[in-house]
Protein backbone atom coordinates (compact mmCIF):
# COMPACT_ATOMS: atom_id res chain seq x y z
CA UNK A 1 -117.93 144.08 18.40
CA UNK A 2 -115.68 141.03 17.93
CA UNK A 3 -114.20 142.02 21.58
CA UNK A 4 -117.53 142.32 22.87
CA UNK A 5 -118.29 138.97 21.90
CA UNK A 6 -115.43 137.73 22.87
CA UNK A 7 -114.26 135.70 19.45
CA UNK A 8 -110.48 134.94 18.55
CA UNK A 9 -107.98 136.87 16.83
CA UNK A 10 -109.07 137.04 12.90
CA UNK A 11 -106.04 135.37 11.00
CA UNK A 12 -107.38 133.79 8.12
CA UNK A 13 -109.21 135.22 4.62
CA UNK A 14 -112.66 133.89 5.70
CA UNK A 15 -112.54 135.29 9.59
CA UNK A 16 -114.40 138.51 8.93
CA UNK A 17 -117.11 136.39 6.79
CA UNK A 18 -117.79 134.17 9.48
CA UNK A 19 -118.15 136.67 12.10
CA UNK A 20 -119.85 138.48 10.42
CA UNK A 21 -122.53 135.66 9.99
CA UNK A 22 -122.29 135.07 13.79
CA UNK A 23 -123.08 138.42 14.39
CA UNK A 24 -126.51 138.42 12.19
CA UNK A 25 -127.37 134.92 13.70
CA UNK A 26 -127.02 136.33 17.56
CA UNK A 27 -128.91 139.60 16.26
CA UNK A 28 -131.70 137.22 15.28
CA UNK A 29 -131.88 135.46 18.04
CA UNK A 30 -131.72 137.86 20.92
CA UNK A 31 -134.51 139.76 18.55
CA UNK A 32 -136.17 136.07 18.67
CA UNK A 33 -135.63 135.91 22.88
CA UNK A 34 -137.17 139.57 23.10
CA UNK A 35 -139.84 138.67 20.81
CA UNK A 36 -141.04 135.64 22.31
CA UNK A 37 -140.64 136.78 26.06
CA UNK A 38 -142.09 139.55 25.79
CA UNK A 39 -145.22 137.23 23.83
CA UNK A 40 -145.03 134.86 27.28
CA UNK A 41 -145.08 137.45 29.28
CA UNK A 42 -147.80 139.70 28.19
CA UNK A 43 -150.78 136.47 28.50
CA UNK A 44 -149.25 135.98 31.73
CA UNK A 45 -150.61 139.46 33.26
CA UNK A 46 -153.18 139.79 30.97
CA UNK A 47 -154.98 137.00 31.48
CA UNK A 48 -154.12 136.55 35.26
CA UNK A 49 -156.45 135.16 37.82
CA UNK A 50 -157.70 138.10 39.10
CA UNK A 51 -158.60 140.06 35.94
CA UNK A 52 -159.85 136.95 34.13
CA UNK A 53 -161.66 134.94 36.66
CA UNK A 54 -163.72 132.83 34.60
CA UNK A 55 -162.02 130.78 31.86
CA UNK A 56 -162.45 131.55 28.91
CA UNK A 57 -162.56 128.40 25.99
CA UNK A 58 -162.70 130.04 22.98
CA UNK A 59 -158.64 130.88 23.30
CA UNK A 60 -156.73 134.10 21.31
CA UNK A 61 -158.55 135.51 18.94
CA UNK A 62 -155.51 137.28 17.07
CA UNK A 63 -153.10 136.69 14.59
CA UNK A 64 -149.95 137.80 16.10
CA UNK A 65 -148.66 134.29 16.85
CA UNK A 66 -148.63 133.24 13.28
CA UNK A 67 -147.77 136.66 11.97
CA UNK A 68 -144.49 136.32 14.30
CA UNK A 69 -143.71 132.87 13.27
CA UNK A 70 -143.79 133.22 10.14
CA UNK A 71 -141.68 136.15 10.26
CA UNK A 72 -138.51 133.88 12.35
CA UNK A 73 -139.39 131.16 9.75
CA UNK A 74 -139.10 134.26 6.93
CA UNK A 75 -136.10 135.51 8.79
CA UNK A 76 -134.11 132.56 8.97
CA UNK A 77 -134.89 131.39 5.56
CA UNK A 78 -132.89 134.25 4.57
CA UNK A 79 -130.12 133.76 6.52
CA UNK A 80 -130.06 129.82 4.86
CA UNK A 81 -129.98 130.87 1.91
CA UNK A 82 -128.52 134.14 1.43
CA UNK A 83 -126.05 133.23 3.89
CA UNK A 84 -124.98 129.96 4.90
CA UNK A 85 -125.49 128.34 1.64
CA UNK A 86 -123.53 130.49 -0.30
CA UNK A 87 -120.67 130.43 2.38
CA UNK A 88 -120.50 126.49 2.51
CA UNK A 89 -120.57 126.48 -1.58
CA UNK A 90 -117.83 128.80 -1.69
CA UNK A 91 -115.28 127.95 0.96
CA UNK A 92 -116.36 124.30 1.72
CA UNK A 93 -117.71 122.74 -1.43
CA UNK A 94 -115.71 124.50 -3.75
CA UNK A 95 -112.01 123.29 -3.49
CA UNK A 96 -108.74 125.21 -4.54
CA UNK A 97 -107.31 125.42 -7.64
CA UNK A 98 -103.62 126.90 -8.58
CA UNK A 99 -101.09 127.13 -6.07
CA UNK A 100 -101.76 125.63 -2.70
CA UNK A 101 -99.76 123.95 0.21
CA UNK A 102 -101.28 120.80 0.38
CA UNK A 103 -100.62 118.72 3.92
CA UNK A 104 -102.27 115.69 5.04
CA UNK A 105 -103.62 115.65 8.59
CA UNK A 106 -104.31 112.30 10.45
CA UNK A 107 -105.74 112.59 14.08
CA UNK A 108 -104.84 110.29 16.35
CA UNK A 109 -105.57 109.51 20.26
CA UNK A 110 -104.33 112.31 21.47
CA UNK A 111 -102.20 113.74 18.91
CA UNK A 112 -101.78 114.94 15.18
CA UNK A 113 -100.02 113.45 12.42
CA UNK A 114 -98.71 115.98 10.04
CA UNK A 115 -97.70 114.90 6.29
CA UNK A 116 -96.43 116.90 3.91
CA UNK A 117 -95.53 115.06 0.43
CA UNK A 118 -92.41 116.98 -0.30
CA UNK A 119 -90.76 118.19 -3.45
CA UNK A 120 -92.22 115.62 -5.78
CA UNK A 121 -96.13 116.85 -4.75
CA UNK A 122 -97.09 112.59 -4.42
CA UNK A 123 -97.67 111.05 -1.17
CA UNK A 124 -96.56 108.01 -0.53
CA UNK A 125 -98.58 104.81 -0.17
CA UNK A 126 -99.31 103.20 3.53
CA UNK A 127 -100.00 100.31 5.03
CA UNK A 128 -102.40 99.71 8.49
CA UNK A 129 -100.00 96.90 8.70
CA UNK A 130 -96.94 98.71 9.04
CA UNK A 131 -98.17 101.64 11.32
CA UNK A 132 -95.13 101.74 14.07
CA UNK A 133 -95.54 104.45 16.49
CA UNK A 134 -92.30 106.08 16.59
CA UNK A 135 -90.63 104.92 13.81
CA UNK A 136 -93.48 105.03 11.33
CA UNK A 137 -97.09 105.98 12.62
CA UNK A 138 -98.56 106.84 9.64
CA UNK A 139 -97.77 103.53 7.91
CA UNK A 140 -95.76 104.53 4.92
CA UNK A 141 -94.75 101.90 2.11
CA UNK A 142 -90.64 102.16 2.57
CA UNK A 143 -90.09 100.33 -0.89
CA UNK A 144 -92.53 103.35 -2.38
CA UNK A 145 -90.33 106.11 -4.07
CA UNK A 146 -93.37 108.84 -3.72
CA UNK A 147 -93.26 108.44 0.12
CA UNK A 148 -89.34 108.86 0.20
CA UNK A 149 -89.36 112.64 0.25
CA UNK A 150 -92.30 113.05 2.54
CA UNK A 151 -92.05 115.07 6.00
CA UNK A 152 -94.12 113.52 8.74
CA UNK A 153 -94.56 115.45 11.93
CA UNK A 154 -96.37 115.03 14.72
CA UNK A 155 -98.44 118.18 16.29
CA UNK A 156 -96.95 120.55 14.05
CA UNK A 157 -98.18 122.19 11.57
CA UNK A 158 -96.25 124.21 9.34
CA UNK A 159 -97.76 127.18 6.62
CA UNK A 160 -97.07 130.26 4.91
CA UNK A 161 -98.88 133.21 5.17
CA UNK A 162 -101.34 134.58 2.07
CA UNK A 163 -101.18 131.37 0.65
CA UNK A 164 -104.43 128.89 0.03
CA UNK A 165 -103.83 125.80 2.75
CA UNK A 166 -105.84 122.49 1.30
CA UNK A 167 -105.73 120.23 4.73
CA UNK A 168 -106.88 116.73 4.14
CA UNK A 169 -108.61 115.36 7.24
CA UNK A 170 -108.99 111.90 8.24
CA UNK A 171 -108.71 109.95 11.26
CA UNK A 172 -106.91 106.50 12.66
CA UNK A 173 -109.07 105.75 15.47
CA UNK A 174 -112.00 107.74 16.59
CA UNK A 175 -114.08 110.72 15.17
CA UNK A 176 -111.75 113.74 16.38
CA UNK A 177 -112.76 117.57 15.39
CA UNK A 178 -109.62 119.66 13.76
CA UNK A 179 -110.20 123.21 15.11
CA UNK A 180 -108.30 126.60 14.91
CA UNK A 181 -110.64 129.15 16.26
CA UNK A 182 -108.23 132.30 14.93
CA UNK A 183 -108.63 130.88 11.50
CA UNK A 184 -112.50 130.14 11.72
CA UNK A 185 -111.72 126.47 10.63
CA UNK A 186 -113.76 123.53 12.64
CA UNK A 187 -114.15 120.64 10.74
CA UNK A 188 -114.38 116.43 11.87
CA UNK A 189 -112.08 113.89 11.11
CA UNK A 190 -113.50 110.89 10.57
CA UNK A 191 -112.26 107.00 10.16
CA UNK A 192 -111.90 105.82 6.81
CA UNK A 193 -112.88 109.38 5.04
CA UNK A 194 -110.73 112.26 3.87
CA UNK A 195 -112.31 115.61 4.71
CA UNK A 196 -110.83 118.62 2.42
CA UNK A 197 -110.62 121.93 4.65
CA UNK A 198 -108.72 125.29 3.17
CA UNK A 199 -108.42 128.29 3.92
CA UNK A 200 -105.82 131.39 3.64
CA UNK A 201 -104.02 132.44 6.72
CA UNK A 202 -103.35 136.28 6.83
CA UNK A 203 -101.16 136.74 9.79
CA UNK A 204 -97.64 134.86 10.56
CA UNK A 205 -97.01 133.73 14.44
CA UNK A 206 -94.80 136.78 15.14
CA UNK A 207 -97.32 138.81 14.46
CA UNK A 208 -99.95 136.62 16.37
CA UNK A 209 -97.95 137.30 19.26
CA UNK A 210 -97.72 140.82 19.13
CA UNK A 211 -100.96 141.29 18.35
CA UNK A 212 -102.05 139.29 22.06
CA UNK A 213 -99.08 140.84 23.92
CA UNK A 214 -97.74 137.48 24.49
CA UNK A 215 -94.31 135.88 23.33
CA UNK A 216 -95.18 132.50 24.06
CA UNK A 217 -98.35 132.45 22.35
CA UNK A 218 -98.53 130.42 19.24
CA UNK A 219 -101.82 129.17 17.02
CA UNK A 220 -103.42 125.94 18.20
CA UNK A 221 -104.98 123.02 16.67
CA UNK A 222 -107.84 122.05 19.50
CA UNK A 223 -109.66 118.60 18.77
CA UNK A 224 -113.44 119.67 19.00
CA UNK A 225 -115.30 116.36 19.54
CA UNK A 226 -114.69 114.85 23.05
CA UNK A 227 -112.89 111.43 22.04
CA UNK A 228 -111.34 109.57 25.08
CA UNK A 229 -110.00 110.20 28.23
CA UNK A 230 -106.89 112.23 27.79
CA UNK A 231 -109.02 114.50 25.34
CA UNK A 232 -108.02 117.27 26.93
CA UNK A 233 -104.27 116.88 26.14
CA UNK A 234 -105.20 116.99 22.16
CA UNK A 235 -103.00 119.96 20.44
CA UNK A 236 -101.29 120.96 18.13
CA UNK A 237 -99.37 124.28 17.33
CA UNK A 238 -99.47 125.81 14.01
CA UNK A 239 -96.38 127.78 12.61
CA UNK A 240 -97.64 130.48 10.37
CA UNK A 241 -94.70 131.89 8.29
CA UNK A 242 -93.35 134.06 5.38
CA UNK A 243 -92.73 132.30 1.88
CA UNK A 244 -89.46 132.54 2.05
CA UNK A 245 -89.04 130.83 5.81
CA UNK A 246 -91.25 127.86 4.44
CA UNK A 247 -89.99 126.95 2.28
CA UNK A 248 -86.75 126.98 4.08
CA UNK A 249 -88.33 125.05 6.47
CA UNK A 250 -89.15 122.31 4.07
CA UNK A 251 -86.03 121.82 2.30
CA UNK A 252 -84.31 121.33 5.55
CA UNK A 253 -87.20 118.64 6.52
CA UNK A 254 -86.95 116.79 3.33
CA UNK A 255 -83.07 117.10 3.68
CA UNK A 256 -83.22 115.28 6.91
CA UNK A 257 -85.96 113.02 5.54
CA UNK A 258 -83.47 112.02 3.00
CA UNK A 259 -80.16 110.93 5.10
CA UNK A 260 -82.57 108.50 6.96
């Protein structure tokens, strides 16, 4: 079904939740479109200028209309609340607890800032004031010892697989939308707010790749609310790796983050 409706690869804990909530909702509403079609329809001939030359004021005399509404508004009340509700407590509401990989995410026009706090868990303080685009673009506080070990990237985004990711969004400029369709994640970054998003991813890049048949293929961060010009151009790729290659990854960043 999830070929047949054309959705991404499942990679994270929550993909089969969602779809399966995307299912019921397009289930309900191609029930709705049948419904409701056939109900235009049917008057149409019925009552048609030939059969019905004379009009008649008085209107429908049956229920059916209200029965059928309120059995979409019926309908869709459950999916609220049994649904959707429960979902958005649970995965969106709810935050982590335990062990997580926590990374900072700042979008940018047309870019992503990446910031991980390193060994010590603290990120660093920054400044609007000292925002430099290559040397510093997030702004950090040099003088601040928690910002010393911190990895900055920029449209790369580094996890491990089975492990809870707790993104923080925000934004520099504009309201930009942080998307990974495989993961089910689509959330806005806004100015001036910071936007908790986790999830769990459940499949590393090498397997992404075999899994579409292609080599070059890695997971992408999209921005999902049109925000200039060069919107287009606004991606990111996301590494999805074993424990054991993360945090290899990391000590080698904060190494090099070190000797500069």
């Amino acid at each position: 079904m999830r070929d047949l409706l054309l959705l991404p690869v499942a990679a994270s804990g929550r993909a089969a939740e969602v779809d399966q909530m995307i299912l019921i909702v397009h289930g309900v509403m191609l029930a709705a479109l049948i419904v409701w079609g056939v109900f235009f329809v049917v008057p149409l001939v019925r009552y048609r200028k030939s059969k019905s030359p004379t009009a008649d004021y008085r209107g429908l005399r049956s229920k059916l209309p209200y029965v059928l509404v309120l059995a979409m508004v019926a309908i869709e009340s459950v999916l609220l609340v049994g649904f959707s509700l429960p979902f958005w407590e649970r995965e969106v509401t709810t935050l982590p607890n335990g062990d997580v990989v926590d990374v900072r995410v700042v979008a940018q026009q047309f870019g992503w800032n990446i910031h991980y706090p390193g060994p010590d868990g603290r990120y660093g303080q920054s400044r609007p004031e000292l925002v430099d685009e290559q040397a510093n673009p997030l702004g950090l506080v040099p003088e601040d010892d928690a910002g010393k070990d911190d990895v900055v990237l920029w449209n790369q985004l580094h996890l491990p697989v089975g492990k809870t990711a707790l993104i923080h969004l925000t934004s520099r400029d504009v309201v930009h939308g942080f998307s990974v369709p495989e993961f089910r994640v689509k959330q806005d970054a806004i100015p001036g707010i910071r936007v908790p998003v986790h999830f769990v991813p459940t499949m590393t890049s090498a397997d992404f790749k075999q899994v579409t048949g292609n080599p070059d293929r890695e997971f992408e961060i999209v921005c999902a609310q049109l925000c200039g010009l060069t919107h287009f151009s606004m991606k990111g790729l996301v590494y999805v790796e074993t424990p054991e290659e993360f945090e290899a990854w990391l000590a080698k960043k904060t190494e090099e983050r070190s000797q500069t």
